[in-house]
Protein backbone atom coordinates (compact mmCIF):
# COMPACT_ATOMS: atom_id res chain seq x y z
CA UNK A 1 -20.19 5.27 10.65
CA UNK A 2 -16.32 4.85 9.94
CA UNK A 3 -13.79 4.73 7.45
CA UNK A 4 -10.10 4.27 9.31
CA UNK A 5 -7.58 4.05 6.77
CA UNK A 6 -3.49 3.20 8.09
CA UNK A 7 -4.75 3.89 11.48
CA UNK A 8 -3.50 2.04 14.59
CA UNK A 9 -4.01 2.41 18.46
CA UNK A 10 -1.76 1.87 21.40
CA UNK A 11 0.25 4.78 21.21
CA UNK A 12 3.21 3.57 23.05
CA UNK A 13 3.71 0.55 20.93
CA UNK A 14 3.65 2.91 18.01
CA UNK A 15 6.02 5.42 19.19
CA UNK A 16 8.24 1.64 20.49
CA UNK A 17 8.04 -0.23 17.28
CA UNK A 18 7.18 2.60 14.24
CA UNK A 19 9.64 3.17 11.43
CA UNK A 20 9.15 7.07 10.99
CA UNK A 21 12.14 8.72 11.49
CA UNK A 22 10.47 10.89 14.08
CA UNK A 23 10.05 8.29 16.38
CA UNK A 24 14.06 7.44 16.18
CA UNK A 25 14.82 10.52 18.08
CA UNK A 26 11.31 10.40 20.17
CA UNK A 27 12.85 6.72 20.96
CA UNK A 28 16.49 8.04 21.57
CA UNK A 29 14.74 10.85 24.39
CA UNK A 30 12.22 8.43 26.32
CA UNK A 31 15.58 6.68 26.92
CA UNK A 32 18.08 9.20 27.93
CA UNK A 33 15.27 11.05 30.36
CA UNK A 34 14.68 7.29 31.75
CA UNK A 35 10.71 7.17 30.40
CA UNK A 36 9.78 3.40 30.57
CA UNK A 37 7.14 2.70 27.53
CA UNK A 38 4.64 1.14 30.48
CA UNK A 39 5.08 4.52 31.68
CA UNK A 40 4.73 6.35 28.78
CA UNK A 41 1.44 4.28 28.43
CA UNK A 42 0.02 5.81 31.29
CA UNK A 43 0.46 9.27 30.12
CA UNK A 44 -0.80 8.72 26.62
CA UNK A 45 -3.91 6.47 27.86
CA UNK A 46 -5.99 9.90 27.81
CA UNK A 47 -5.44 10.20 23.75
CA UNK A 48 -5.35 6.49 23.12
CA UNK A 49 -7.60 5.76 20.23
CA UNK A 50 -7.98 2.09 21.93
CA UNK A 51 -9.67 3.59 24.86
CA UNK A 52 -12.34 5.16 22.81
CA UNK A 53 -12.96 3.50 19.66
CA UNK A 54 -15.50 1.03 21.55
CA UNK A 55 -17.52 4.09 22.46
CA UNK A 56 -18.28 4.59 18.36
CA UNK A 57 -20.19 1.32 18.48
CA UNK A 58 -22.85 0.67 16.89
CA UNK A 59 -22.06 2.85 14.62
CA UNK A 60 -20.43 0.45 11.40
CA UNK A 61 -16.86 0.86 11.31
CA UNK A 62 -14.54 0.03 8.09
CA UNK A 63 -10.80 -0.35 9.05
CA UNK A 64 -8.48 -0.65 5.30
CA UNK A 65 -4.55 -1.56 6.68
CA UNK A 66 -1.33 -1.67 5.30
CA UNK A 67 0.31 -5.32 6.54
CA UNK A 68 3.80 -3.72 6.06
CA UNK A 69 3.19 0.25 7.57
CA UNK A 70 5.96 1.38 8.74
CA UNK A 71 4.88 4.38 10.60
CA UNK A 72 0.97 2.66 12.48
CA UNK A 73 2.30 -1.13 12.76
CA UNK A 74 0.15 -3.92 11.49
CA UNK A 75 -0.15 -5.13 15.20
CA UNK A 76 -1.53 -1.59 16.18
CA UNK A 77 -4.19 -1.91 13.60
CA UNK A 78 -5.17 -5.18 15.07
CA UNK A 79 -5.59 -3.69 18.57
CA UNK A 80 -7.96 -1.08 17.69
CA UNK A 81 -9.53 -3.28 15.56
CA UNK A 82 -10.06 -6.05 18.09
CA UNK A 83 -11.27 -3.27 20.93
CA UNK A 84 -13.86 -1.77 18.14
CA UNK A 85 -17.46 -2.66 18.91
CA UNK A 86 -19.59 -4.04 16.30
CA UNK A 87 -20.30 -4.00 13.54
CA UNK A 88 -16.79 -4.06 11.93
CA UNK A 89 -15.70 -5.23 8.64
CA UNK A 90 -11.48 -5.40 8.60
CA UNK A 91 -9.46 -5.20 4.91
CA UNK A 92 -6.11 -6.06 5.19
CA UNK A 93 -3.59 -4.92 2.06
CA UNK A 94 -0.02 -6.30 1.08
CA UNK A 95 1.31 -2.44 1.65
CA UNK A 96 2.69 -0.19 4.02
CA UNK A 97 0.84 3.28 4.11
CA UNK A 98 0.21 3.16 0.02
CA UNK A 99 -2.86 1.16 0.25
CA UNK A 100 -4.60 0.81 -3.39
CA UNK A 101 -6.45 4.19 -3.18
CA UNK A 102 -9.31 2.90 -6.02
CA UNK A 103 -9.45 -0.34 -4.30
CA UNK A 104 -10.31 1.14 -0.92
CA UNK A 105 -12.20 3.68 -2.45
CA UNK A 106 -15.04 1.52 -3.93
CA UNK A 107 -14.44 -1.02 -0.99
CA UNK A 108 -15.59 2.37 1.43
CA UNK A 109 -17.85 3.47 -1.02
CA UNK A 110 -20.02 -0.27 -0.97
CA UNK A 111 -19.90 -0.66 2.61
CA UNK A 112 -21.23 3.07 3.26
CA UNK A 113 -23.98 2.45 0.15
CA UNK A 114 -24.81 -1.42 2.19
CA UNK A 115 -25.51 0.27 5.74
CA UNK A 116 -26.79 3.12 4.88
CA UNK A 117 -28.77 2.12 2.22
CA UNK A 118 -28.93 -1.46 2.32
CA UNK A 119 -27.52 -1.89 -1.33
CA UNK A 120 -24.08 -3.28 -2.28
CA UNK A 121 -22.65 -2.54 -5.26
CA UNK A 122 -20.30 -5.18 -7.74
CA UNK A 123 -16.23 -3.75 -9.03
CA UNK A 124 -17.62 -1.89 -11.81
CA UNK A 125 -20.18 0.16 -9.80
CA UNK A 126 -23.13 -1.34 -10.46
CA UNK A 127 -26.38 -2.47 -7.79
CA UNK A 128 -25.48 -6.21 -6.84
């Protein structure tokens, strides 16, 4: 079982579309050594979280993204989300990285209680 919160896959697109001002001067190197992204694809497919998040399956997985995240970008969320096996459950916030903490919390919190327990629990805590 999985909680992923901000997390993304497809490194390359990351490093190509993220916001972090690391990236700006990652960005700024791949181009003056002459790296193409498909490229640096191939040398980052070893670490890829897409390449291995199937192989958590069927173990439940909980993904809880930001819509605006600047650093893992929505449409690297939706990647590794789409390659995860099931069962998945996907929460989508309208954030960047400062997703409502007691929100995901209690979300993480009901999904762990309903597969490994079979319960679910309503906002205030209590058995459904």
């Amino acid at each position: 079982m999985a909680a992923l919160l901000v997390a993304g896959g497809n490194l390359s697109l990351m490093i190509h579309e993220s916001q972090h001002y690391t990236m700006l001067s990652i960005r700024e190197y791949l181009r003056r050594v002459g790296i193409p992204y498909e490229d640096l694809q191939r040398m980052l497919d070893p670490i890829d979280p897409l390449n291995f998040i199937g192989n958590l399956s069927p173990r439940p997985i909980v993904f809880h993204l930001g819509k605006f995240d600047e650093i893992f970008p929505a449409k690297a969320g939706r990647q590794l989300y789409e390659k995860a096996g099931e069962p998945k459950q996907i929460y989508w916030y309208d954030s960047g990285r400062d997703v409502p903490l007691d929100l995901v919390i209690m979300r993480v919190l009901n999904f762990m209680n309903q597969k490994l327990l079979g319960r679910t629990f309503n906002q205030r805590g209590l058995p459904s």
